[in-house]
PDB file of N, CA and C in Angstrom:
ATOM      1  N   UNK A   1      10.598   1.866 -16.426  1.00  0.00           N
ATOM      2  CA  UNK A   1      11.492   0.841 -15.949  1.00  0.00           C
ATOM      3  C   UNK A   1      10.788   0.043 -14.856  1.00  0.00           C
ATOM      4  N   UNK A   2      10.735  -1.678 -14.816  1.00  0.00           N
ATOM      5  CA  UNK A   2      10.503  -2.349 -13.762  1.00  0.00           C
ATOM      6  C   UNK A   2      11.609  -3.097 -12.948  1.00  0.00           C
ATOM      7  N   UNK A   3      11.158  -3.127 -11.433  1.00  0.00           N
ATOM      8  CA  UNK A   3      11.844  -3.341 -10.556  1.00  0.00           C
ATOM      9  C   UNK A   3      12.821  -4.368 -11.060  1.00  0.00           C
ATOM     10  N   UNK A   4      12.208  -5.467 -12.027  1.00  0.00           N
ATOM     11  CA  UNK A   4      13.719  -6.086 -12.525  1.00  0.00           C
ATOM     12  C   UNK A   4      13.971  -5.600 -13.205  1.00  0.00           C
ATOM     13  N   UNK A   5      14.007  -4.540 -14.068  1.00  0.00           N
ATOM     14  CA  UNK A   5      15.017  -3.937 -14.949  1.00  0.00           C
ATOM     15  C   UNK A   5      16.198  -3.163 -13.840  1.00  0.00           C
ATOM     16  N   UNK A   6      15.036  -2.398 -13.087  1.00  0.00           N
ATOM     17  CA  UNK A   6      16.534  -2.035 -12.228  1.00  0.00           C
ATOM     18  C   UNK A   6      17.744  -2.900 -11.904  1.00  0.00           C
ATOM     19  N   UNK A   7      17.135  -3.811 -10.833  1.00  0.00           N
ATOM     20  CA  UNK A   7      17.916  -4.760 -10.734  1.00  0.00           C
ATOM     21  C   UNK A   7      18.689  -5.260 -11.283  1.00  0.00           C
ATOM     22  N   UNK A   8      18.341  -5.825 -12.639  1.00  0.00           N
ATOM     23  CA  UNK A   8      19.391  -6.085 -14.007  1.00  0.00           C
ATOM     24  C   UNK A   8      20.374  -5.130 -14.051  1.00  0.00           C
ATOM     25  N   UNK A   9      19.991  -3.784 -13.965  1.00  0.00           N
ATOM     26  CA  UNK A   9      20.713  -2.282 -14.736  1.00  0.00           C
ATOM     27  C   UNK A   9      22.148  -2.642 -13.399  1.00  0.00           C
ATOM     28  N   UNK A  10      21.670  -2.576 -12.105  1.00  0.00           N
ATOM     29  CA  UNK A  10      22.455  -2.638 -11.530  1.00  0.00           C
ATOM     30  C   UNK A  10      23.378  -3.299 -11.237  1.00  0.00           C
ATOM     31  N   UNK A  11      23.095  -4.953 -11.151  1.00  0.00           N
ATOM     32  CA  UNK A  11      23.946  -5.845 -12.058  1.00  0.00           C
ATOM     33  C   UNK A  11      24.896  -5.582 -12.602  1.00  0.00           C
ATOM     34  N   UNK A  12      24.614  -5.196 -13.807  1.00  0.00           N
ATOM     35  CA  UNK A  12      25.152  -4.988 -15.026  1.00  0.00           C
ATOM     36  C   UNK A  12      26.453  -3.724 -14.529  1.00  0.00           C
ATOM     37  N   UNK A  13      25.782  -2.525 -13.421  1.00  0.00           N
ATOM     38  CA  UNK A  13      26.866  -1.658 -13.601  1.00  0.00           C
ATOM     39  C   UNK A  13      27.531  -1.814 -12.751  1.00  0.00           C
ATOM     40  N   UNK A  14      27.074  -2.814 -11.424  1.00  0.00           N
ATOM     41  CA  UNK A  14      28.098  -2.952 -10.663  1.00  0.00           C
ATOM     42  C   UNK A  14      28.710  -4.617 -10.579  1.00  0.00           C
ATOM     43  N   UNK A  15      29.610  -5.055 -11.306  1.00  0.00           N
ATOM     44  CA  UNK A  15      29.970  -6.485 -11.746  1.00  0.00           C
ATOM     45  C   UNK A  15      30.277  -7.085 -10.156  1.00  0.00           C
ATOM     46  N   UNK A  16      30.477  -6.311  -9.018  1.00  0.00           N
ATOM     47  CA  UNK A  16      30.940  -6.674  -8.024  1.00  0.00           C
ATOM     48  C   UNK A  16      30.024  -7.675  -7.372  1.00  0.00           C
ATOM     49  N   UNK A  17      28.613  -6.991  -7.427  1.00  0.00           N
ATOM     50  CA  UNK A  17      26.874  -7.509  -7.292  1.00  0.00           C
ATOM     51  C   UNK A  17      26.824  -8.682  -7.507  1.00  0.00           C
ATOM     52  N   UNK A  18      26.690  -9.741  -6.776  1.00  0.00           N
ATOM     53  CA  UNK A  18      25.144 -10.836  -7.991  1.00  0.00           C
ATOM     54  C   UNK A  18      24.397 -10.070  -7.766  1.00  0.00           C
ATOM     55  N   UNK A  19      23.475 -10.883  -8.694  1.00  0.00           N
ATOM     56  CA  UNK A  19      21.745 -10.443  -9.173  1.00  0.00           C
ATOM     57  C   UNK A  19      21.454 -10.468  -7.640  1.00  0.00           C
ATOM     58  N   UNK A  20      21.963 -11.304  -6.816  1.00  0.00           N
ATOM     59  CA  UNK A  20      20.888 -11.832  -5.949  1.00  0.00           C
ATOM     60  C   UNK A  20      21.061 -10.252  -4.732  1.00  0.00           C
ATOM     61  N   UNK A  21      22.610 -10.083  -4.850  1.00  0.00           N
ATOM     62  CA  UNK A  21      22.413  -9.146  -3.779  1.00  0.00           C
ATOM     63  C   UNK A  21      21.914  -7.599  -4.419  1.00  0.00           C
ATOM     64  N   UNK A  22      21.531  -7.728  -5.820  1.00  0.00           N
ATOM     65  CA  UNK A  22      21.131  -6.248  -6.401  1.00  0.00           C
ATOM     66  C   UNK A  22      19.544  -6.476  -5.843  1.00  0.00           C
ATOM     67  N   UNK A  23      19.126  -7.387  -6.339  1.00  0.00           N
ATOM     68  CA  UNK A  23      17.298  -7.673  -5.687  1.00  0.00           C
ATOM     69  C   UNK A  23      17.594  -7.320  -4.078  1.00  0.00           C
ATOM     70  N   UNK A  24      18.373  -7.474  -3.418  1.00  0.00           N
ATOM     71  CA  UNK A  24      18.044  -7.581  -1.616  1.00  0.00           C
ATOM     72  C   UNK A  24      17.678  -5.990  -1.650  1.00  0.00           C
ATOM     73  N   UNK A  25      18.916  -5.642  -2.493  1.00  0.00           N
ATOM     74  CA  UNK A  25      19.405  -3.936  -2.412  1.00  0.00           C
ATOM     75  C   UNK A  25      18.343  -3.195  -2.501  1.00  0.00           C
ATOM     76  N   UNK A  26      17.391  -3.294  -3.748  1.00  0.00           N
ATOM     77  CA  UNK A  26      16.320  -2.853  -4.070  1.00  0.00           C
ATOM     78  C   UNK A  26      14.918  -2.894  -3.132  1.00  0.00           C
ATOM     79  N   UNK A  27      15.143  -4.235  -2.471  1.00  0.00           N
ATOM     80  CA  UNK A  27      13.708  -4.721  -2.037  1.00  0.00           C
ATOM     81  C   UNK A  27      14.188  -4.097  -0.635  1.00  0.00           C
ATOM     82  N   UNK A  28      15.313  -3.784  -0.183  1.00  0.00           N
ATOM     83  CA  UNK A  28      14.966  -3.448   1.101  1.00  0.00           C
ATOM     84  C   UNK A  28      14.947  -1.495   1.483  1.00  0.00           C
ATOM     85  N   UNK A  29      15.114  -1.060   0.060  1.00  0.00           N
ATOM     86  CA  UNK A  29      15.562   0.524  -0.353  1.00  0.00           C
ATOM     87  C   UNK A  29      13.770   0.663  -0.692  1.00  0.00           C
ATOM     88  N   UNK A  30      13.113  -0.405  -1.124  1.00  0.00           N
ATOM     89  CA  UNK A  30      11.551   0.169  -1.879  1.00  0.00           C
ATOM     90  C   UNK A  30      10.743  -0.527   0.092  1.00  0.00           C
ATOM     91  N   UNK A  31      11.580  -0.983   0.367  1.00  0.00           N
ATOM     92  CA  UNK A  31      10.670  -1.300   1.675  1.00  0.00           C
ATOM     93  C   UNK A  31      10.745  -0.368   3.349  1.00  0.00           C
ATOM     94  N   UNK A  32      11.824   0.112   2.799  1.00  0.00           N
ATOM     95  CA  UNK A  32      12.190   1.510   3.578  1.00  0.00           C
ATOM     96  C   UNK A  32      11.544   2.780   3.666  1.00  0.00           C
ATOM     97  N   UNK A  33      11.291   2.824   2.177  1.00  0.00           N
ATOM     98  CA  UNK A  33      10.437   3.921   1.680  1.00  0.00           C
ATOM     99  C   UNK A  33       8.823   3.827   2.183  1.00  0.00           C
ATOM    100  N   UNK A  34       8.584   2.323   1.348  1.00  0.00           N
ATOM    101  CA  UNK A  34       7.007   1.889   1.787  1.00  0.00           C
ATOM    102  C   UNK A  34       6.660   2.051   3.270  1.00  0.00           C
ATOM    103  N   UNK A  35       7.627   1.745   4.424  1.00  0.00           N
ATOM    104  CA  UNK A  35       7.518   2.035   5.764  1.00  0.00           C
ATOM    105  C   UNK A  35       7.340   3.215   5.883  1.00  0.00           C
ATOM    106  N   UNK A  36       8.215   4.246   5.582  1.00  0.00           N
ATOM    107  CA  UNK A  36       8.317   5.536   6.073  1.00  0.00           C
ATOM    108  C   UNK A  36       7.057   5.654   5.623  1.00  0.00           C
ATOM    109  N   UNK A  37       6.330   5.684   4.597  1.00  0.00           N
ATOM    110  CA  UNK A  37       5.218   6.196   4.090  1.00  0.00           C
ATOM    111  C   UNK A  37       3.917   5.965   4.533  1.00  0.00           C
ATOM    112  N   UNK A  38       3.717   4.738   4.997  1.00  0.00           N
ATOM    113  CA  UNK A  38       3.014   4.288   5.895  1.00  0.00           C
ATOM    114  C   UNK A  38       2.668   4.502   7.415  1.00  0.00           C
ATOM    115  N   UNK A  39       3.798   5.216   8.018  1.00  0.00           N
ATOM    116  CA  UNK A  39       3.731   5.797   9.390  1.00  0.00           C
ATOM    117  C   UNK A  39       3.612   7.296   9.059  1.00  0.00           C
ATOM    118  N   UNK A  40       3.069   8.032   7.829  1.00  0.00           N
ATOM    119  CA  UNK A  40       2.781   9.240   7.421  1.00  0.00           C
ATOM    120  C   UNK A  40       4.228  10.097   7.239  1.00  0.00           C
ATOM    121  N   UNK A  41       5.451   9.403   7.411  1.00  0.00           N
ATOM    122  CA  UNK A  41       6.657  10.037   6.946  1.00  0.00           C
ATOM    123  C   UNK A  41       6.615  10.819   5.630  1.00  0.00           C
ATOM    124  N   UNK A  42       7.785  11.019   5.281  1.00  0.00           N
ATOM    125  CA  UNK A  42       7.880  12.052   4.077  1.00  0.00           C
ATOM    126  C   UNK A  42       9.544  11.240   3.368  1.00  0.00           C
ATOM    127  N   UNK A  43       9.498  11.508   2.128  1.00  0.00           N
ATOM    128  CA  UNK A  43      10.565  10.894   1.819  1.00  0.00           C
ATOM    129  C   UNK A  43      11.068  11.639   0.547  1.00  0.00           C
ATOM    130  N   UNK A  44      12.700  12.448   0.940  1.00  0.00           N
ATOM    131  CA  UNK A  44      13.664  13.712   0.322  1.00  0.00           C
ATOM    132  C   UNK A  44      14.525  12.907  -0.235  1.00  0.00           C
ATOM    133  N   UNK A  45      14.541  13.026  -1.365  1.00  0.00           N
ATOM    134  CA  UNK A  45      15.504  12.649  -2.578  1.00  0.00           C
ATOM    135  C   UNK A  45      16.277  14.073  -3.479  1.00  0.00           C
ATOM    136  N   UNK A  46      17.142  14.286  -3.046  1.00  0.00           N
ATOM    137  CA  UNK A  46      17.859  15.897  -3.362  1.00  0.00           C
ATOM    138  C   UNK A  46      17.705  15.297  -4.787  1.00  0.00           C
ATOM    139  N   UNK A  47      17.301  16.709  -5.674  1.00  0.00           N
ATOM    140  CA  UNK A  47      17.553  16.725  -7.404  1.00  0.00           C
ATOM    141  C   UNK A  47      16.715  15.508  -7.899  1.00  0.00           C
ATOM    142  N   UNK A  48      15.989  14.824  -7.632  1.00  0.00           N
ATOM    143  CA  UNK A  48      14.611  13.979  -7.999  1.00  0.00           C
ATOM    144  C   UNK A  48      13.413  14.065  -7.219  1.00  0.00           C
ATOM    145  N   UNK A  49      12.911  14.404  -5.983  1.00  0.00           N
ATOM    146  CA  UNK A  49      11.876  14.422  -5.478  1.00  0.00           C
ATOM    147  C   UNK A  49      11.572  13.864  -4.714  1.00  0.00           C
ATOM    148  N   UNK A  50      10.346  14.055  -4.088  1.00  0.00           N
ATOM    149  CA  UNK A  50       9.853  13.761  -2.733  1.00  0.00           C
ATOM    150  C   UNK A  50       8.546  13.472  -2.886  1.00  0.00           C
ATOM    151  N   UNK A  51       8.321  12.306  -1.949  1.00  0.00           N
ATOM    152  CA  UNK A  51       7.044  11.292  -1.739  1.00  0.00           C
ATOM    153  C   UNK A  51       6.126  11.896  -0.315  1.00  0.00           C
ATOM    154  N   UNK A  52       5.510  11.738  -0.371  1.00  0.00           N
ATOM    155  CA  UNK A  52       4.437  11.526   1.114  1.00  0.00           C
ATOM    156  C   UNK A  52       3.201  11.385   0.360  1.00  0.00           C
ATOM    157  N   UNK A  53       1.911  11.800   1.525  1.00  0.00           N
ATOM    158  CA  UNK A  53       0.921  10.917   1.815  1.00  0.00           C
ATOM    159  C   UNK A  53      -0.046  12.223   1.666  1.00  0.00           C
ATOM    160  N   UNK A  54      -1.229  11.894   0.693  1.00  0.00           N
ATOM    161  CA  UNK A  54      -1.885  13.119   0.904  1.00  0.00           C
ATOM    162  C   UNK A  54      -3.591  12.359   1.207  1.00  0.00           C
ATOM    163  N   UNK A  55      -3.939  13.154   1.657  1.00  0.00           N
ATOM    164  CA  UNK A  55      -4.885  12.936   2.460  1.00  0.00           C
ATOM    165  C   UNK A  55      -6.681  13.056   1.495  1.00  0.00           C
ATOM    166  N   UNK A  56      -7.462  11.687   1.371  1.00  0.00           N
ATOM    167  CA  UNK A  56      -8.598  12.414   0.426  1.00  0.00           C
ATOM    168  C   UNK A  56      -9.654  12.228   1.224  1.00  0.00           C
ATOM    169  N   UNK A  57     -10.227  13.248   1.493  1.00  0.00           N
ATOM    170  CA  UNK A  57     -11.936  12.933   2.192  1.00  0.00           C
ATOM    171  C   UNK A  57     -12.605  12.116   1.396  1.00  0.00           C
ATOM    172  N   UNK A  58     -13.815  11.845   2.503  1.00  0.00           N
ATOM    173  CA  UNK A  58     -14.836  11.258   2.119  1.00  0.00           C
ATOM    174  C   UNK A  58     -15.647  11.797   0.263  1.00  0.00           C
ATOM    175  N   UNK A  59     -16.009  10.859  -0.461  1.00  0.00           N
ATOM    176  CA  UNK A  59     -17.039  11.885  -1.107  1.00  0.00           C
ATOM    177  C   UNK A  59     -18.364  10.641  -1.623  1.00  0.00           C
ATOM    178  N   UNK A  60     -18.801  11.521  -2.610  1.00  0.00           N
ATOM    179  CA  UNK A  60     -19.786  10.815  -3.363  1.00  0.00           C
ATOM    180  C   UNK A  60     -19.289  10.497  -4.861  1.00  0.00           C
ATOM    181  N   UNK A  61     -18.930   9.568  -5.571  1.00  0.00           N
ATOM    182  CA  UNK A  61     -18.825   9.162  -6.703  1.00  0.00           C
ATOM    183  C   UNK A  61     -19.772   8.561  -7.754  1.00  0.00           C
ATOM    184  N   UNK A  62     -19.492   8.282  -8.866  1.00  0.00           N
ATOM    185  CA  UNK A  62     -20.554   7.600  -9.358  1.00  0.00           C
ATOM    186  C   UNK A  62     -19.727   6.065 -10.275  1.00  0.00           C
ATOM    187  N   UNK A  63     -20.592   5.180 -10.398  1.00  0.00           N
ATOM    188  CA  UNK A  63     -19.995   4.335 -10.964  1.00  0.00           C
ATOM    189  C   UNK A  63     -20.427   4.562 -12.396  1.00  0.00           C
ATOM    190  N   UNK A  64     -19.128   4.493 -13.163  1.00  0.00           N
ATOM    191  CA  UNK A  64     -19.468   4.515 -14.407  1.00  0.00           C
ATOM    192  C   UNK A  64     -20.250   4.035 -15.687  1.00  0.00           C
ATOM    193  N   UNK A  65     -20.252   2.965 -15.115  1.00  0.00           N
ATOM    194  CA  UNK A  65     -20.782   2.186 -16.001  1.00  0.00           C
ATOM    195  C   UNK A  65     -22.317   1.562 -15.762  1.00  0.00           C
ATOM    196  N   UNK A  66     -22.904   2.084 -14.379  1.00  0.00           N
ATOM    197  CA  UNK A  66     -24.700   2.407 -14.552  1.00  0.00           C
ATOM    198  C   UNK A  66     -25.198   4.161 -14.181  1.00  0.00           C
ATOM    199  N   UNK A  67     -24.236   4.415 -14.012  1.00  0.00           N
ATOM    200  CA  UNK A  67     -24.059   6.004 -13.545  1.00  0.00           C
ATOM    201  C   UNK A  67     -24.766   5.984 -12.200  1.00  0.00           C
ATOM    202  N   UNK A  68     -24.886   5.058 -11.113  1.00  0.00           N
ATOM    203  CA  UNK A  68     -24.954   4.398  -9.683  1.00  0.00           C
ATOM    204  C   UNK A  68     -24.386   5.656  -9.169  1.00  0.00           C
ATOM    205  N   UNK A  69     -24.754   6.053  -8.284  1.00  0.00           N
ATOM    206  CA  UNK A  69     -23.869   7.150  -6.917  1.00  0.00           C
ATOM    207  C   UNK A  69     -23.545   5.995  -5.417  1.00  0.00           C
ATOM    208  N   UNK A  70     -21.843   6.282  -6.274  1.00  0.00           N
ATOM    209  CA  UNK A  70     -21.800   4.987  -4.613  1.00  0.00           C
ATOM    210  C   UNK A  70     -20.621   5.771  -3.907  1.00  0.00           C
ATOM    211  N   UNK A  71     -20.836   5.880  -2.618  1.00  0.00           N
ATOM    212  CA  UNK A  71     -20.079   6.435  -1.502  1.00  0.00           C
ATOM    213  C   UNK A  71     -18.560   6.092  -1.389  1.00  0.00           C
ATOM    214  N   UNK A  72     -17.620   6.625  -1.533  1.00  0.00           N
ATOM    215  CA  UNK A  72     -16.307   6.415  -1.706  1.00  0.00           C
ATOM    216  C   UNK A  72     -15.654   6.821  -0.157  1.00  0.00           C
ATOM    217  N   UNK A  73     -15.245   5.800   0.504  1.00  0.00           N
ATOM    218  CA  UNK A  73     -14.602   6.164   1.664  1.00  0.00           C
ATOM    219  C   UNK A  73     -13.596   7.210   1.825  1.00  0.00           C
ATOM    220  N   UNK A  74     -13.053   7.964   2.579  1.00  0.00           N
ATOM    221  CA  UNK A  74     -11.852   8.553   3.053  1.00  0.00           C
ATOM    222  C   UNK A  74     -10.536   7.741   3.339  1.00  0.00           C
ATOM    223  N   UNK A  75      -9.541   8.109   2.336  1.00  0.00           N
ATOM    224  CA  UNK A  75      -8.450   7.379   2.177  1.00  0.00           C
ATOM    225  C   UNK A  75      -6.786   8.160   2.390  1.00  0.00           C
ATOM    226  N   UNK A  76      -5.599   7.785   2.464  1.00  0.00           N
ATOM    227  CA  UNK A  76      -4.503   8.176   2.026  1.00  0.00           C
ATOM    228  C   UNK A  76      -4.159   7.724   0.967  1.00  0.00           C
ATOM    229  N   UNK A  77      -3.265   8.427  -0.204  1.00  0.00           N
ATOM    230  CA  UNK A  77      -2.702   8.113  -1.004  1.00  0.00           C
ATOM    231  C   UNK A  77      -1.623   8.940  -1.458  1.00  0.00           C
ATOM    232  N   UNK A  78      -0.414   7.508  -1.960  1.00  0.00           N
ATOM    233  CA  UNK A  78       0.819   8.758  -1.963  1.00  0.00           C
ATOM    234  C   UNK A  78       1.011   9.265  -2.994  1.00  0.00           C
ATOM    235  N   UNK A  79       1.822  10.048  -2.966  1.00  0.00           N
ATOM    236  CA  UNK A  79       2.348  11.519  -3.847  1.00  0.00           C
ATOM    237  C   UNK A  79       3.484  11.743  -3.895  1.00  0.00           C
ATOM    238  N   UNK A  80       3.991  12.139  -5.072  1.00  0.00           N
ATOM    239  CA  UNK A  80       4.943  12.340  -5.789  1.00  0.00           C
ATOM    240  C   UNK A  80       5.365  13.768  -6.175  1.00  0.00           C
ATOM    241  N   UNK A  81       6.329  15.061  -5.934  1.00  0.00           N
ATOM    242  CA  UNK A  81       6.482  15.666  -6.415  1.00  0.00           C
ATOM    243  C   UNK A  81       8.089  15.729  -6.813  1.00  0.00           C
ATOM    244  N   UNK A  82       8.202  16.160  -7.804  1.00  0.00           N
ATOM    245  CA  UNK A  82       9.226  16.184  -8.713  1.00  0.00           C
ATOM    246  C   UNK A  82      10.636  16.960  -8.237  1.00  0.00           C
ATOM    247  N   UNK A  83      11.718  16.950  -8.233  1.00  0.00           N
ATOM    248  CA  UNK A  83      12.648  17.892  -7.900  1.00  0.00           C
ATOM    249  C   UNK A  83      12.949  18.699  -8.591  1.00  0.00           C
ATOM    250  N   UNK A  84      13.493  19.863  -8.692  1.00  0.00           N
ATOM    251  CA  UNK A  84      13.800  20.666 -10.081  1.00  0.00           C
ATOM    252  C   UNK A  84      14.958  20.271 -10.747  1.00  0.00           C
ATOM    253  N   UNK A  85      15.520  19.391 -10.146  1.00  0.00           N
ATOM    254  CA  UNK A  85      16.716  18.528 -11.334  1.00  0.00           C
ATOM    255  C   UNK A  85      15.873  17.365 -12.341  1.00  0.00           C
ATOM    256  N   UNK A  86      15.030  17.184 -12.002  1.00  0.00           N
ATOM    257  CA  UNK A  86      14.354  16.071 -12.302  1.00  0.00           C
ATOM    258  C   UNK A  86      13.694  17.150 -13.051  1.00  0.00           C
ATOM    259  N   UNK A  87      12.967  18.055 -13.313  1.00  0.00           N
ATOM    260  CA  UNK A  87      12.035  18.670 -13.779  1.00  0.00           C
ATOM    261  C   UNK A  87      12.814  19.148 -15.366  1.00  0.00           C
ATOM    262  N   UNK A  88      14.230  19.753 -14.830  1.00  0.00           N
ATOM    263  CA  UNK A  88      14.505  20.202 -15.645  1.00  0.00           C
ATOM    264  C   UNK A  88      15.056  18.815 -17.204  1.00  0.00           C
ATOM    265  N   UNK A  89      15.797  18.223 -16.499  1.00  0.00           N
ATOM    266  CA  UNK A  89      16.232  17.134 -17.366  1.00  0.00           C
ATOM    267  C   UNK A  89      15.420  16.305 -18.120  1.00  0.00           C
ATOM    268  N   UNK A  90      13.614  16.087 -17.809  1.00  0.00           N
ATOM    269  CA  UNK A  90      12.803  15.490 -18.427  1.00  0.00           C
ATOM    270  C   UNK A  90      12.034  17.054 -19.449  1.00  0.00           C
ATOM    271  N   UNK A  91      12.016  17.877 -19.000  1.00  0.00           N
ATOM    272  CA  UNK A  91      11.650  19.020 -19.670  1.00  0.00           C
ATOM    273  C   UNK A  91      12.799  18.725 -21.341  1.00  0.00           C
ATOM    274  N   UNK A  92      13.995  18.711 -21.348  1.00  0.00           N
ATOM    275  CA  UNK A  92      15.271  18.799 -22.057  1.00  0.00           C
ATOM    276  C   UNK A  92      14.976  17.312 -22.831  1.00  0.00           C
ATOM    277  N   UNK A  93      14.598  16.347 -22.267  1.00  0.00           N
ATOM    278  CA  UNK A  93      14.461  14.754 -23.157  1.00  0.00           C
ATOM    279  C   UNK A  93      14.119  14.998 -24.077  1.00  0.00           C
ATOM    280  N   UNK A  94      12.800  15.382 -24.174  1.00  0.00           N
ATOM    281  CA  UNK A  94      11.926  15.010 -25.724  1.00  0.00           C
ATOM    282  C   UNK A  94      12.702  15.575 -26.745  1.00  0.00           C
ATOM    283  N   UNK A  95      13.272  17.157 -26.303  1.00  0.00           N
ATOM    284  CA  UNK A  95      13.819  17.720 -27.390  1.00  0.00           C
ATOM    285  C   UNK A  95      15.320  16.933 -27.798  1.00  0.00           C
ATOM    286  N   UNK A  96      15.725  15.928 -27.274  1.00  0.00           N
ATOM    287  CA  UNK A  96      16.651  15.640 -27.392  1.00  0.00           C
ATOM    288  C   UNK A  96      16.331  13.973 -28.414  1.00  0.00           C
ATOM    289  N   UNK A  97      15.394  13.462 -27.849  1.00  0.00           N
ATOM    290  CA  UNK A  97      15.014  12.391 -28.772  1.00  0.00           C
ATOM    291  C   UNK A  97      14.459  12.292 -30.440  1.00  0.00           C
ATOM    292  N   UNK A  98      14.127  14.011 -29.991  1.00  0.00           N
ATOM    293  CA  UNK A  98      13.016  14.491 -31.728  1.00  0.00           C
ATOM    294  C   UNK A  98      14.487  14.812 -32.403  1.00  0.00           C
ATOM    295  N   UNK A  99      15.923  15.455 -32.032  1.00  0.00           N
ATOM    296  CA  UNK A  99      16.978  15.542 -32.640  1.00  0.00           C
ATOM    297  C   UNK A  99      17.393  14.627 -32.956  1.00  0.00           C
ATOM    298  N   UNK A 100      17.304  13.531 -32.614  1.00  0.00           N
ATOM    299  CA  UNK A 100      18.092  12.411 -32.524  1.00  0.00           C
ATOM    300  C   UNK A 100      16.992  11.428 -33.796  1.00  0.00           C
ATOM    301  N   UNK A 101      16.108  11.636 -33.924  1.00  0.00           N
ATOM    302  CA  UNK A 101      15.284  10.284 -34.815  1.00  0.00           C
ATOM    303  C   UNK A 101      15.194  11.622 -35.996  1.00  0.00           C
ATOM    304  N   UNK A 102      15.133  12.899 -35.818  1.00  0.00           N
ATOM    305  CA  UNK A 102      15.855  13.361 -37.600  1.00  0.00           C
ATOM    306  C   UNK A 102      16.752  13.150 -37.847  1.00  0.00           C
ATOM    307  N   UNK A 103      18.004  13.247 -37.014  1.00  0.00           N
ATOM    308  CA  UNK A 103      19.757  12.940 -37.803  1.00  0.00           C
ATOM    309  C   UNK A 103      19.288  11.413 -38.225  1.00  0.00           C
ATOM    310  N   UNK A 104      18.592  10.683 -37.650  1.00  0.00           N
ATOM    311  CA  UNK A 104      18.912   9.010 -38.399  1.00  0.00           C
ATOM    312  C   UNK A 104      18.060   8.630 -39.707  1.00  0.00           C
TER     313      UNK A 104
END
């Protein structure tokens, strides 16, 4: 799903919304997050998961395509782990889609 699909979705389920105030909704809920994450926060979503910042040293890489060894700085990058509601319910999908395209 992309950020305008959300937006649309939400729209759509809440008729009360314009579009315009479902985009504010979104952009200021994904800019909340992006902050927290950026000042090394952590970010708890009960039954879907939790974001933060994991940490990669320095290393040596190679570029692929002359097989070059070029020095890759030390960076943050964020992370995603899953909730076990979330774990379980995408675990349960597939088997539910492979039922669903034999009955048709």
């Amino acid at each position: 799903m992309t950020k305008s699909e959300l937006i649309d979705r939400l729209a759509r389920r809440f008729p009360q919304l314009v579009a315009r105030d479902a985009e504010e909704a979104v952009r200021v809920i994904l800019g909340a997050m992006t902050d927290a994450l950026t000042q090394g926060g952590r970010i708890e979503i009960r039954g879907f998961g939790s974001f933060s910042r994991n940490y990669r040293p320095p290393r040596v890489g190679r570029n692929p395509k002359s097989g070059e060894t070029v020095h890759v700085s030390e960076k943050y990058v964020p992370h995603f782990k899953s909730g076990k509601g979330l774990r379980e319910r995408v675990d349960v999908a597939p088997t539910v889609r492979i039922a669903r395209r034999k009955a048709a």
